[in-house]
C-alpha atoms as a PDB file:
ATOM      1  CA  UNK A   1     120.204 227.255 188.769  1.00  0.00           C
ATOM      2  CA  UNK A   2     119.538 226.069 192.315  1.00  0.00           C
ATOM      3  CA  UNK A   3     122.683 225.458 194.587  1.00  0.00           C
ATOM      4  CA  UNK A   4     123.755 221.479 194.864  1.00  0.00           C
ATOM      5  CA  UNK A   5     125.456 220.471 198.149  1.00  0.00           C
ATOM      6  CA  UNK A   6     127.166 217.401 198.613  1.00  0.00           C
ATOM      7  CA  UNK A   7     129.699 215.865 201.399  1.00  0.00           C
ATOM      8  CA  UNK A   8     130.906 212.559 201.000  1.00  0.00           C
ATOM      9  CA  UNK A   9     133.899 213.130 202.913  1.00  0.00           C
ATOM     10  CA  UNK A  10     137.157 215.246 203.612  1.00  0.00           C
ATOM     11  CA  UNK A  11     138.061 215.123 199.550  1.00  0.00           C
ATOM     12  CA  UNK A  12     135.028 216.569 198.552  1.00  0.00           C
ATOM     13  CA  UNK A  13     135.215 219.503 196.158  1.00  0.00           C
ATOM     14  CA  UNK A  14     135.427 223.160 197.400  1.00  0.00           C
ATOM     15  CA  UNK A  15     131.697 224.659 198.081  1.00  0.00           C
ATOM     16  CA  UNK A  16     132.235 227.273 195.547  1.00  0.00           C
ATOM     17  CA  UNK A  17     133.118 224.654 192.606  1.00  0.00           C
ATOM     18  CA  UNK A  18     130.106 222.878 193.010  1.00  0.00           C
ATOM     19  CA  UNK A  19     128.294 225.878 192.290  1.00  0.00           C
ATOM     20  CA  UNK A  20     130.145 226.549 189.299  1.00  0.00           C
ATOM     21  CA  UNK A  21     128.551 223.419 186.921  1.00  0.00           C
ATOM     22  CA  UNK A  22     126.681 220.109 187.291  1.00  0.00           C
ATOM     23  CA  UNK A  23     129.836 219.133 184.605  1.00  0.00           C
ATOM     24  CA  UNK A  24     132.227 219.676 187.721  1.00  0.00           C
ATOM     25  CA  UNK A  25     130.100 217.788 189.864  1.00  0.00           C
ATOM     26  CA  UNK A  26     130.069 214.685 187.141  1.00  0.00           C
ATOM     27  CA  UNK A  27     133.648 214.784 186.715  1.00  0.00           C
ATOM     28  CA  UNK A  28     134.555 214.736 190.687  1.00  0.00           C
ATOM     29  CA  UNK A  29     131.963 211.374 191.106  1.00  0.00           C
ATOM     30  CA  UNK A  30     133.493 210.416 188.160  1.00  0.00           C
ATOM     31  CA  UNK A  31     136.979 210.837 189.786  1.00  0.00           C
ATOM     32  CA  UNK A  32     136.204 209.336 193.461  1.00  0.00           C
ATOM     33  CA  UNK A  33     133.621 206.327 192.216  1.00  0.00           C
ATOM     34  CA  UNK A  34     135.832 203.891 193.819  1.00  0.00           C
ATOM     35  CA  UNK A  35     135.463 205.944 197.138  1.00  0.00           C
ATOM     36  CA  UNK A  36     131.639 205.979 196.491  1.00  0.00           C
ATOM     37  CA  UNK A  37     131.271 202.295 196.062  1.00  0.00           C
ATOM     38  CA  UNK A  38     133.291 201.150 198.913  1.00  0.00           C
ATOM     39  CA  UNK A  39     130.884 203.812 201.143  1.00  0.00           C
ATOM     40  CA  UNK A  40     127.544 201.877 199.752  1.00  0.00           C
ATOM     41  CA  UNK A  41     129.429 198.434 199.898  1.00  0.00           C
ATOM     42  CA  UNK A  42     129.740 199.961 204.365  1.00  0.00           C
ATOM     43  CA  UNK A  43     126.543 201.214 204.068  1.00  0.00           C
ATOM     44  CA  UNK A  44     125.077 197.903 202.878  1.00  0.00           C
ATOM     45  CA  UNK A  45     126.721 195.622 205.110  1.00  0.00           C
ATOM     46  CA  UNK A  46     125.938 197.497 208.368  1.00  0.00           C
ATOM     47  CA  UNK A  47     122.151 197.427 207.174  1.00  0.00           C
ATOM     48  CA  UNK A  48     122.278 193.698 206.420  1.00  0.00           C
ATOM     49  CA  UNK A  49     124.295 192.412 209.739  1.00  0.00           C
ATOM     50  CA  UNK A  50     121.876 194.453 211.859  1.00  0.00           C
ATOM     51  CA  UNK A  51     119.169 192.829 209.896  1.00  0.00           C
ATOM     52  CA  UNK A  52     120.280 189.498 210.684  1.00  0.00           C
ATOM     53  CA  UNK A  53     121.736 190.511 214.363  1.00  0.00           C
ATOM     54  CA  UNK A  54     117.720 191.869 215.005  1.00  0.00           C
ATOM     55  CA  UNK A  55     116.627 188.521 213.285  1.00  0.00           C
ATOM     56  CA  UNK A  56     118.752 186.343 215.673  1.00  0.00           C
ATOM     57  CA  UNK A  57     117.495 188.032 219.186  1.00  0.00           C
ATOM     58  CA  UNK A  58     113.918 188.096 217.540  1.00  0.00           C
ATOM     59  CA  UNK A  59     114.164 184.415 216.846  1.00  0.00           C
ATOM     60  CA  UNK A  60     115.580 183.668 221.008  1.00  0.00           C
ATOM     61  CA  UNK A  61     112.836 185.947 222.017  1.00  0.00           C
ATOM     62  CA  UNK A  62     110.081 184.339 220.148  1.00  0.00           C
ATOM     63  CA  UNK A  63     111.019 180.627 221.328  1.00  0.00           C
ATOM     64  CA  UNK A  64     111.955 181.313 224.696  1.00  0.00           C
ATOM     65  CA  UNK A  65     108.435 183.215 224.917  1.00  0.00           C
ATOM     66  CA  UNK A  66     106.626 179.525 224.396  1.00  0.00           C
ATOM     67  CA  UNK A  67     107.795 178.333 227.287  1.00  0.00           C
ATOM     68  CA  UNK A  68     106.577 180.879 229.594  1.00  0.00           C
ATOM     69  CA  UNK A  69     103.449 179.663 231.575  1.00  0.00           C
ATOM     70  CA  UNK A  70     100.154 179.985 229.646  1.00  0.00           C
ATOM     71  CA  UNK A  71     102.634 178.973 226.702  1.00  0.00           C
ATOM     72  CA  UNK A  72     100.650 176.447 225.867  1.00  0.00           C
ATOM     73  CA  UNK A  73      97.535 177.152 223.854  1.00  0.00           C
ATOM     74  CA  UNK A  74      94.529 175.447 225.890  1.00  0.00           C
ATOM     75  CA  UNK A  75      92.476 173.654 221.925  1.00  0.00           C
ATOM     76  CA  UNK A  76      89.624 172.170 221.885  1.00  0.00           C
ATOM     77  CA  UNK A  77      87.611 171.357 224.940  1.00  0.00           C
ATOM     78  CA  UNK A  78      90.602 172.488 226.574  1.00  0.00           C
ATOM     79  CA  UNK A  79      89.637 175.821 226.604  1.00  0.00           C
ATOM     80  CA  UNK A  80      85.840 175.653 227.656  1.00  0.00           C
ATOM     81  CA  UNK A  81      84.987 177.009 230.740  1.00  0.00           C
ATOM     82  CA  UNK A  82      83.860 174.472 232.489  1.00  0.00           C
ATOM     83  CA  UNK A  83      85.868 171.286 233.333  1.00  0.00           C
ATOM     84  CA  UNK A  84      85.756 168.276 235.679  1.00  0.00           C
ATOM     85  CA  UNK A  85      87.573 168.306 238.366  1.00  0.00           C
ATOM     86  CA  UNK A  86      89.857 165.177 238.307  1.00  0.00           C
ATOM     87  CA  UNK A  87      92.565 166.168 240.905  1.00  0.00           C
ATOM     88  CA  UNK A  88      93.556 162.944 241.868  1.00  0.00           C
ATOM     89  CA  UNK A  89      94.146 162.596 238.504  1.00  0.00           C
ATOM     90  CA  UNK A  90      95.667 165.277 237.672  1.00  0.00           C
ATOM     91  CA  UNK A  91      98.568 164.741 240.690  1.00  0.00           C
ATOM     92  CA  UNK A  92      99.704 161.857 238.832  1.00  0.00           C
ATOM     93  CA  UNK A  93      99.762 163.111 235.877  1.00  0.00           C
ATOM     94  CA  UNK A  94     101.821 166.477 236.871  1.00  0.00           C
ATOM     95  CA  UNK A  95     104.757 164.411 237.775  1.00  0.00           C
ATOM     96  CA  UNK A  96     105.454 163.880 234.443  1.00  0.00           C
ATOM     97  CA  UNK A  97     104.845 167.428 233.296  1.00  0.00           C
ATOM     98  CA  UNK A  98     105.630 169.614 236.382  1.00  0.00           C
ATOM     99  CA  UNK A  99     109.258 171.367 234.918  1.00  0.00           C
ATOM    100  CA  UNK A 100     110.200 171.831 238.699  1.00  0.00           C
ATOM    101  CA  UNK A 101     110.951 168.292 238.904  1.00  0.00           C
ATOM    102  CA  UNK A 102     113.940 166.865 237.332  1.00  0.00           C
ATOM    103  CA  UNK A 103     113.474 163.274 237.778  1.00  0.00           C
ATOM    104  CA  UNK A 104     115.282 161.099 235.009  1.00  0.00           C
ATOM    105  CA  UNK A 105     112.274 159.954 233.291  1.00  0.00           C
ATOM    106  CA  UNK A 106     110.373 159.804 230.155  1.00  0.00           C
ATOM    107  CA  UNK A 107     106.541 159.629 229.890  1.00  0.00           C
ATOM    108  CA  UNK A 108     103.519 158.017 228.732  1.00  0.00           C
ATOM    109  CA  UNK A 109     100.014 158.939 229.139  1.00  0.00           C
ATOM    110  CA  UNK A 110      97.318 156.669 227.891  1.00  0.00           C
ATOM    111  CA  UNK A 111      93.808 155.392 227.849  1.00  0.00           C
ATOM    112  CA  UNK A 112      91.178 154.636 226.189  1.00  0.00           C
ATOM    113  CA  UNK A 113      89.951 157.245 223.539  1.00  0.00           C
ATOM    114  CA  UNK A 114      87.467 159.997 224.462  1.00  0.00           C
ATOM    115  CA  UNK A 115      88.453 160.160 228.131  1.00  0.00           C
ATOM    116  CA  UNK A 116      89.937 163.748 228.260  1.00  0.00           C
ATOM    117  CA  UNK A 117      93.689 162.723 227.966  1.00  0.00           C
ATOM    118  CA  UNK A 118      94.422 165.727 225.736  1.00  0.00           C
ATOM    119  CA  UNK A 119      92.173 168.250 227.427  1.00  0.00           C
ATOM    120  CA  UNK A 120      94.094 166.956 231.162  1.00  0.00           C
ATOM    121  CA  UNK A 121      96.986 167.414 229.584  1.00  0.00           C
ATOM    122  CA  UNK A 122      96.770 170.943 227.509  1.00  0.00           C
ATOM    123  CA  UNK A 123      95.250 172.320 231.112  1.00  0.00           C
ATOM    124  CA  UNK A 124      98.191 171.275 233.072  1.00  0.00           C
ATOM    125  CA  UNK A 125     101.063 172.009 230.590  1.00  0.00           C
ATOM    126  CA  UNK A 126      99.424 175.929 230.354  1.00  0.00           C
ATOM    127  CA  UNK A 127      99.558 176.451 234.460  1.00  0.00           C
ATOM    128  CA  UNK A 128     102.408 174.953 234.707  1.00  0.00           C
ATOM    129  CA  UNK A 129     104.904 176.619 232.070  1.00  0.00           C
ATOM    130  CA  UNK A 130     108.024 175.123 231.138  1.00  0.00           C
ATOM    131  CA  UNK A 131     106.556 172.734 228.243  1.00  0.00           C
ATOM    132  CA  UNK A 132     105.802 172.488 224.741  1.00  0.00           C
ATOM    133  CA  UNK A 133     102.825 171.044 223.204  1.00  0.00           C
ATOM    134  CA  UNK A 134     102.942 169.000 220.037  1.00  0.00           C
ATOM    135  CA  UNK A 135      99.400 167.797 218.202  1.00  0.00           C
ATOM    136  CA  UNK A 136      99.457 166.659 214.399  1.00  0.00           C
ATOM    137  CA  UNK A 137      96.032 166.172 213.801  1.00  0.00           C
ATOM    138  CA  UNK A 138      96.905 164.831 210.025  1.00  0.00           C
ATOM    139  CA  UNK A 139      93.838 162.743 208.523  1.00  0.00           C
ATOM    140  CA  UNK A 140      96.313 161.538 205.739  1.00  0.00           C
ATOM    141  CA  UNK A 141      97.829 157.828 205.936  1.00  0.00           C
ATOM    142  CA  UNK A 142     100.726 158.828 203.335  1.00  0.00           C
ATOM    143  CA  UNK A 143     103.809 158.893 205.509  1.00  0.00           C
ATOM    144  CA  UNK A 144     105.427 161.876 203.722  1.00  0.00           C
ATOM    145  CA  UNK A 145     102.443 163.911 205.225  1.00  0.00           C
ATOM    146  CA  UNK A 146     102.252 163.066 208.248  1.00  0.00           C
ATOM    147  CA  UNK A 147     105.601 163.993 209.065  1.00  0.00           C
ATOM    148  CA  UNK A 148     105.354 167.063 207.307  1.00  0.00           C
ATOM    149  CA  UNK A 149     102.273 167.381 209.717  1.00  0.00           C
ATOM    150  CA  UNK A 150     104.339 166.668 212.440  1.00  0.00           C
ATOM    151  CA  UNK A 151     107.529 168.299 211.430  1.00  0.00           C
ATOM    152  CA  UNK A 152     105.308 171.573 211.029  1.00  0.00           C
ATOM    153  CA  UNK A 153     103.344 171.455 214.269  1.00  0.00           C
ATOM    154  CA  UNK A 154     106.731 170.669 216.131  1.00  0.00           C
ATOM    155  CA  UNK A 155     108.003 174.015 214.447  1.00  0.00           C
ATOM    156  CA  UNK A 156     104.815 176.171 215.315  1.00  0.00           C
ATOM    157  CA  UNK A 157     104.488 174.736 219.303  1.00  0.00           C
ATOM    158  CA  UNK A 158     107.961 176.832 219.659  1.00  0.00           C
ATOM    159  CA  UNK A 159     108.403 179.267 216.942  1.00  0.00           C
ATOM    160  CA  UNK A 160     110.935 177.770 215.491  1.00  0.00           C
ATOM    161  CA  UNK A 161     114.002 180.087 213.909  1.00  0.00           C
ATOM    162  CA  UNK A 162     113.564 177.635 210.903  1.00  0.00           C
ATOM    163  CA  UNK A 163     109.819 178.278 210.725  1.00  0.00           C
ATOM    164  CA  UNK A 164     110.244 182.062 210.680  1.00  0.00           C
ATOM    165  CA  UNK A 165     112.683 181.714 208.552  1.00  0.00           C
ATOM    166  CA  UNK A 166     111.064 180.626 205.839  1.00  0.00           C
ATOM    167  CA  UNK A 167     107.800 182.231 206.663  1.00  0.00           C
ATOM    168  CA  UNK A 168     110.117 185.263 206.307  1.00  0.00           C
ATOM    169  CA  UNK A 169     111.576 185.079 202.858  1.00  0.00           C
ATOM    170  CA  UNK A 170     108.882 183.694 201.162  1.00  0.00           C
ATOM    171  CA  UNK A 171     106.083 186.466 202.596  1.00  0.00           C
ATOM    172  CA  UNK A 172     103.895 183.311 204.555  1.00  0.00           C
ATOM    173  CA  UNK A 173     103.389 181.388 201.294  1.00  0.00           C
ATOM    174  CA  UNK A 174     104.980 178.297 203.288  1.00  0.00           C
ATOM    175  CA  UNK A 175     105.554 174.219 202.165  1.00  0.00           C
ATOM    176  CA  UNK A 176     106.011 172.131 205.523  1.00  0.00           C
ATOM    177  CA  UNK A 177     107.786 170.289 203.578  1.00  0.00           C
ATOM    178  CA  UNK A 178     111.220 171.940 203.440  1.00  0.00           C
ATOM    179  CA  UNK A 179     111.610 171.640 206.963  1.00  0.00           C
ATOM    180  CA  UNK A 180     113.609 168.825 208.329  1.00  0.00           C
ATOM    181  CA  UNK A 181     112.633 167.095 211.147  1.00  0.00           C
ATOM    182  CA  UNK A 182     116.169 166.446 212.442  1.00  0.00           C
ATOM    183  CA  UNK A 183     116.531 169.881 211.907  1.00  0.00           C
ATOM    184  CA  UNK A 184     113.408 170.923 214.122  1.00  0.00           C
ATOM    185  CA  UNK A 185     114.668 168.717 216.786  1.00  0.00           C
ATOM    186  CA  UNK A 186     117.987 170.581 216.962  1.00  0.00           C
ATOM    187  CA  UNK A 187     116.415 173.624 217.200  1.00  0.00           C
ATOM    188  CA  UNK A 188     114.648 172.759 220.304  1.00  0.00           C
ATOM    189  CA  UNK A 189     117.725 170.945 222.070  1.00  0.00           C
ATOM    190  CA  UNK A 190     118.854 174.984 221.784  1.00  0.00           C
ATOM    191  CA  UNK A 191     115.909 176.371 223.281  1.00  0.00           C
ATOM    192  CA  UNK A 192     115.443 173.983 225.856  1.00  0.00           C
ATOM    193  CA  UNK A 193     119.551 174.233 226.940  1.00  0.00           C
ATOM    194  CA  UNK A 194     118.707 178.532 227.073  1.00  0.00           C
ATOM    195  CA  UNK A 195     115.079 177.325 229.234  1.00  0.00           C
ATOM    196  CA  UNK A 196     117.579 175.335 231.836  1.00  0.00           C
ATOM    197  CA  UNK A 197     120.222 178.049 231.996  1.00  0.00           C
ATOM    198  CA  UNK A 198     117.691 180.864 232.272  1.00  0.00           C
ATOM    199  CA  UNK A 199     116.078 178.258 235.464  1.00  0.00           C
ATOM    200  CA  UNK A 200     119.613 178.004 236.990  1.00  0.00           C
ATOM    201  CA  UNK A 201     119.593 174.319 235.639  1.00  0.00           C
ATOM    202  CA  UNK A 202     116.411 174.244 238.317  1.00  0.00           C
ATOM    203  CA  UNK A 203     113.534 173.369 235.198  1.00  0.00           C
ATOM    204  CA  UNK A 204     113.065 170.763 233.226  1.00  0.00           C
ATOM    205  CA  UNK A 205     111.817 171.524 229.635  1.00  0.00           C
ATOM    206  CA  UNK A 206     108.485 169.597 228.797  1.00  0.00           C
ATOM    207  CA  UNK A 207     108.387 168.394 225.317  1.00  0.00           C
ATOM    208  CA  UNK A 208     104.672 166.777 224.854  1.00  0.00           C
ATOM    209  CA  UNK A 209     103.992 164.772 221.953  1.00  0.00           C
ATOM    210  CA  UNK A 210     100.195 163.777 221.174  1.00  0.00           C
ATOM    211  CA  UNK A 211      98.473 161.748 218.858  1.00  0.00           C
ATOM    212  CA  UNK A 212     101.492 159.576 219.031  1.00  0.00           C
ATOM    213  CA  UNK A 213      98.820 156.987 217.395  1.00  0.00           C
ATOM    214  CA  UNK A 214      99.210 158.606 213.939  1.00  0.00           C
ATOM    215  CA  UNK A 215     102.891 159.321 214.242  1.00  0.00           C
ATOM    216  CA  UNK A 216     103.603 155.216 214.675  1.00  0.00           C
ATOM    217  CA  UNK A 217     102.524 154.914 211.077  1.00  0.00           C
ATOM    218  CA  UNK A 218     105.760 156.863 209.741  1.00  0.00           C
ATOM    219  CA  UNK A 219     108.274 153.324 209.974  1.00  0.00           C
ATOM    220  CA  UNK A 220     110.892 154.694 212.881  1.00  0.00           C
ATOM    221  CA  UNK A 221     109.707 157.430 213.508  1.00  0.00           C
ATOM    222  CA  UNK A 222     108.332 156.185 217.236  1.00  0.00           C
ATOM    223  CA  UNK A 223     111.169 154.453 217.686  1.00  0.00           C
ATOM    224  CA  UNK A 224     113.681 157.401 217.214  1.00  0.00           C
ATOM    225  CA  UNK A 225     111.807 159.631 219.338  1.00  0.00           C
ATOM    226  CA  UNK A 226     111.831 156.947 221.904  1.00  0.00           C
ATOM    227  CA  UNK A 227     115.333 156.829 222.151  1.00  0.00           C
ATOM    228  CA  UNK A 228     115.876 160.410 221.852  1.00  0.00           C
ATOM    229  CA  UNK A 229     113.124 160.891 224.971  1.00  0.00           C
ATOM    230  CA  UNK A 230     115.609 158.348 227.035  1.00  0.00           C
ATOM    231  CA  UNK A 231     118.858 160.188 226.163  1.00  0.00           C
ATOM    232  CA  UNK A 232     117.449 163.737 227.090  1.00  0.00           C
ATOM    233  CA  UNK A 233     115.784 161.837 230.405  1.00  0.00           C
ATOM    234  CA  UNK A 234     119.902 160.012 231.361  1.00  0.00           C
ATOM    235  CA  UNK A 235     121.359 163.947 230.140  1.00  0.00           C
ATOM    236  CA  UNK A 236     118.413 165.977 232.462  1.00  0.00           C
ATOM    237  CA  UNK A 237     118.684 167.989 228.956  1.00  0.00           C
ATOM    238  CA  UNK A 238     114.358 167.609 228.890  1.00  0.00           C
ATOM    239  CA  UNK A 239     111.394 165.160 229.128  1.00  0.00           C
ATOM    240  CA  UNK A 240     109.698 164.000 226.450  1.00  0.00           C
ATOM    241  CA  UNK A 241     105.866 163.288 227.141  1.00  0.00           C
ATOM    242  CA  UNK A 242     103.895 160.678 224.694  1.00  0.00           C
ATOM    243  CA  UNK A 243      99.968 160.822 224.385  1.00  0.00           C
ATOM    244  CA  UNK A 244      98.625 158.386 223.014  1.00  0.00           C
ATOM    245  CA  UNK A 245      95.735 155.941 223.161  1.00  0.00           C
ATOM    246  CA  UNK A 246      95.346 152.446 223.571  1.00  0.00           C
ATOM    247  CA  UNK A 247      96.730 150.254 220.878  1.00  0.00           C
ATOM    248  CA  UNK A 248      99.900 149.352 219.221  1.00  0.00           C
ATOM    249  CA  UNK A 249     101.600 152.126 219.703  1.00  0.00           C
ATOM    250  CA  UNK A 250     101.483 151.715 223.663  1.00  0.00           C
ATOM    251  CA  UNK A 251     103.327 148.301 223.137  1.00  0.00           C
ATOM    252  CA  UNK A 252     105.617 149.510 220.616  1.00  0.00           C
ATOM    253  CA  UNK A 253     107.330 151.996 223.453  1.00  0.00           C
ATOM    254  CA  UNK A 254     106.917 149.115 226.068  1.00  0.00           C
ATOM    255  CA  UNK A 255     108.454 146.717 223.536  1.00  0.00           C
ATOM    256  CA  UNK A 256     111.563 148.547 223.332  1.00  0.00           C
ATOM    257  CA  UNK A 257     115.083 148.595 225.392  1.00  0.00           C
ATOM    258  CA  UNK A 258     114.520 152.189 225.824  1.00  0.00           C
ATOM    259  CA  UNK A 259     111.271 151.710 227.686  1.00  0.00           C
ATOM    260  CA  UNK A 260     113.658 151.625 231.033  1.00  0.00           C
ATOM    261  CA  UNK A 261     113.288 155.309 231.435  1.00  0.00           C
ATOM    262  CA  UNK A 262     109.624 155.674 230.740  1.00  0.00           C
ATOM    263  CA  UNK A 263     107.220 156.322 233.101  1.00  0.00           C
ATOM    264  CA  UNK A 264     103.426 155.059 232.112  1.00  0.00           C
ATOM    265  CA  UNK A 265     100.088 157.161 233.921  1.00  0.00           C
ATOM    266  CA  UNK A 266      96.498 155.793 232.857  1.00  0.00           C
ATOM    267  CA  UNK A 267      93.756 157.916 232.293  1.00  0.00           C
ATOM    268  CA  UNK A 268      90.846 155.918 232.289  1.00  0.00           C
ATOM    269  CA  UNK A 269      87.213 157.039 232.044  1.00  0.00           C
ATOM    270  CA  UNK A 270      85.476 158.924 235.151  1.00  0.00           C
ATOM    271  CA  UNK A 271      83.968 157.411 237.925  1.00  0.00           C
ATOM    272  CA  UNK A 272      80.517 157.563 238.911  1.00  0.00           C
ATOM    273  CA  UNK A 273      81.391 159.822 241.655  1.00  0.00           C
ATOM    274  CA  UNK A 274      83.086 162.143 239.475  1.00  0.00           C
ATOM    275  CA  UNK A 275      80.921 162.380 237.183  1.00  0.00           C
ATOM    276  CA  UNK A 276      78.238 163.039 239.707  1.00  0.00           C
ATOM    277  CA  UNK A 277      79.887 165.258 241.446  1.00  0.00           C
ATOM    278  CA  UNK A 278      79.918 167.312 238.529  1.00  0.00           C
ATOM    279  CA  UNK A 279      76.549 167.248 237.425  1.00  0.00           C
ATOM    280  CA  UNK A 280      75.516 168.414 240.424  1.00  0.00           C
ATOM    281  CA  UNK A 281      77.996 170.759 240.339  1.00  0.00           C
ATOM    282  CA  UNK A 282      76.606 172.236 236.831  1.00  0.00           C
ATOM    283  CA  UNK A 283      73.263 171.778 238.491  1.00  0.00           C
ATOM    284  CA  UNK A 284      72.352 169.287 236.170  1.00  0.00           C
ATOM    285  CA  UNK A 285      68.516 167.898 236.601  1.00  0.00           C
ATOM    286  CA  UNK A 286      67.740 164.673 238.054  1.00  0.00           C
ATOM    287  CA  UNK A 287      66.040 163.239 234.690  1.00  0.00           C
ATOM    288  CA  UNK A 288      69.324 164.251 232.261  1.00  0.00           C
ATOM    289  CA  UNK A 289      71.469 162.617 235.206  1.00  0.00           C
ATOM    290  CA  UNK A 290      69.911 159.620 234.522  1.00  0.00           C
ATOM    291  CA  UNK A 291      69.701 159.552 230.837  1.00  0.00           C
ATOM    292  CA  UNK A 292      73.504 160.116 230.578  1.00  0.00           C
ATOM    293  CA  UNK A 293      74.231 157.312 233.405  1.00  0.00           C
ATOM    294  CA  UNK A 294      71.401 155.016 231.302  1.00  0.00           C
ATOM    295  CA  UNK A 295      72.246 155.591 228.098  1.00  0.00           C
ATOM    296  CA  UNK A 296      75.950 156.148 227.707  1.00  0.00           C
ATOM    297  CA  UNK A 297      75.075 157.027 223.974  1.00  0.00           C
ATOM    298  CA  UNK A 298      78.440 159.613 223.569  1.00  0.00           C
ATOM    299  CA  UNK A 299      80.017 156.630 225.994  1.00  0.00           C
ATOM    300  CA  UNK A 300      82.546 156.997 227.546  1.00  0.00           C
ATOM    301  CA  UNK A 301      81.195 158.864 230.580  1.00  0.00           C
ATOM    302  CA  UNK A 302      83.559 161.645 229.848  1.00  0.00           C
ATOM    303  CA  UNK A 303      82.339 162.562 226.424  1.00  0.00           C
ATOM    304  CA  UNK A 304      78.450 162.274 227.576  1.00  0.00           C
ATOM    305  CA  UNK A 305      79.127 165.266 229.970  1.00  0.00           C
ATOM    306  CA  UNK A 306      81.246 167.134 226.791  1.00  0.00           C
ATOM    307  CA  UNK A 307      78.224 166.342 224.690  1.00  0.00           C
ATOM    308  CA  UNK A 308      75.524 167.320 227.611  1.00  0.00           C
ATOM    309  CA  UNK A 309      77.305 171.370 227.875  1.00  0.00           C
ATOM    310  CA  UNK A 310      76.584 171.623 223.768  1.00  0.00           C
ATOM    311  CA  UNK A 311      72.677 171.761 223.768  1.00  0.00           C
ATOM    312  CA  UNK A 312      72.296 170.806 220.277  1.00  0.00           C
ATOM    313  CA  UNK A 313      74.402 167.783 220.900  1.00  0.00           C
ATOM    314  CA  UNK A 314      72.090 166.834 223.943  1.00  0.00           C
ATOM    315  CA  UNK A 315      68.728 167.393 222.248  1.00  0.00           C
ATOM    316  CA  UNK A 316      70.219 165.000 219.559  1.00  0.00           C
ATOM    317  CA  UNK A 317      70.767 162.470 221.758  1.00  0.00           C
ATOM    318  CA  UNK A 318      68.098 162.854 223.802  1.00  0.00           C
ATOM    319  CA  UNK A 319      65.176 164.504 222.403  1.00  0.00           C
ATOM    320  CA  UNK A 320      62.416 165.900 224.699  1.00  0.00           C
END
């Protein structure tokens, strides 16, 4: 029969009566199974702590990574490659969401709808670095969805440990519901404290919430982020960003005693010169320039231009 070798350790049986019979080898197992087991219980454990000890510096990594510049994903019309230029604008704007500067403020940025808030705001946020960008885009009106909606996106805009987590152990089949908001929000109090120490307490994490339209239909929902967004702002632990449009939701956060720390920026439609100065930029013809001034039919001005760059769009609206 073929020669079995076998070291476990210093008590192992001489070579020479391991050759003898597979009998001797049962009986010695037999004899030191209380060694074995306590070498697999070793075994396991080391495997499992450096599964959870590569888990833990994965999880750092992969949050700390979103707020690297070009963290935030440009969406939408955010990443075509054309866009207005609105500098003027955009100064204003990057006060509230420039992470160098670590004024003791919250923000809001509103206006009316269609006017390029988001797309102003994505653009920025991904040059600049330092911030996190939050959109639930959640059609529902049920409450329990839309901050499961919200909950989730939150999660996703920083790779949350809790959202890989879970992705984790169940192999991606994931319900947004079993993550916690409150739980979310702790999550990134930790990964914006590691942003400031990495910045030498120089950067200010940027936490931008959008759509804050649908999230005012979840009763206190506004209102607790509010008050969170004016603690972080007195603490310099990060700034909270709303964008929102017009409406009730602006005068909810105005309404409130927590509104002393916030910071409001308007984005209204363009201007005439802006908008020219862009179609002539794009070498857009005389005749289209006026239809789009004439007509405002994708009013405002703003979304006219977005709806002149698709062609189809355009030959919908203004057939030749």
């Amino acid at each position: 029969m073929p020669e079995v070798r076998l070291k476990l350790s210093s008590e192992c049986p001489a070579e020479d009566t391991l050759k003898k019979s597979p009998l001797a080898i049962l009986e010695w197992t037999t004899k030191n199974a209380g060694s074995i087991k306590v070498a697999h219980s070793v075994f396991a454990a080391i495997i499992i702590a450096g599964a959870f000890t590569g888990k833990y510096y994965y999880d750092i990594w992969a949050t700390d990574s979103a707020f690297k510049k070009g963290g935030v994903k440009l969406i939408g019309r955010a990443s075509c490659d054309f866009q207005l230029d609105r500098k003027g604008l955009a100064d204003k704007v990057t006060y509230l969401l420039d992470p160098t500067r670590t004024n003791p403020v919250y923000g809001l940025i509103f206006g009316p709808h269609g006017t390029g808030k988001s797309t102003l705001v994505q653009i920025l946020a991904h040059n600049l670095g330092g911030a996190i960008y939050v959109r639930s885009d959640t059609d529902s009106d049920e409450e329990d969805k839309i901050l499961s909606g919200f909950t989730y996106a939150f999660a996703k805009a920083f790779n949350s440990s809790k959202l890989n987590l879970l992705s984790f152990s169940r192999i991606n089949v994931f319900n947004s519901s079993e993550l916690k908001y409150e739980d979310i929000m702790n999550d990134f109090r930790a990964a914006a404290a590691r942003y400031k120490a990495k910045t030498g307490g120089t950067g200010m994490p940027i936490l931008i919430i959008d759509n804050v339209n649908i999230l005012a239909r979840v009763p206190g929902l506004l209102a607790n982020l509010q008050s969170i967004a004016k603690g972080a702002a007195i603490d310099g632990a990060f700034r909270i960003v709303f964008v929102t449009s017009d409406g009730p939701p602006v005068e909810d956060l105005r309404g409130r005693s927590t509104s002393s720390r916030m910071s409001e920026k308007y984005i209204g439609d363009l201007t005439d010169e802006e908008a020219f100065a862009y179609m002539e930029k794009r070498k857009v013809g005389s005749n289209d320039m006026k239809k789009i001034f004439d007509d405002h039919l994708c009013s405002p001005l703003w979304w006219s231009l977005c709806c002149y760059e698709e062609a189809a769009c355009f030959e919908y609206l203004y057939p030749r």
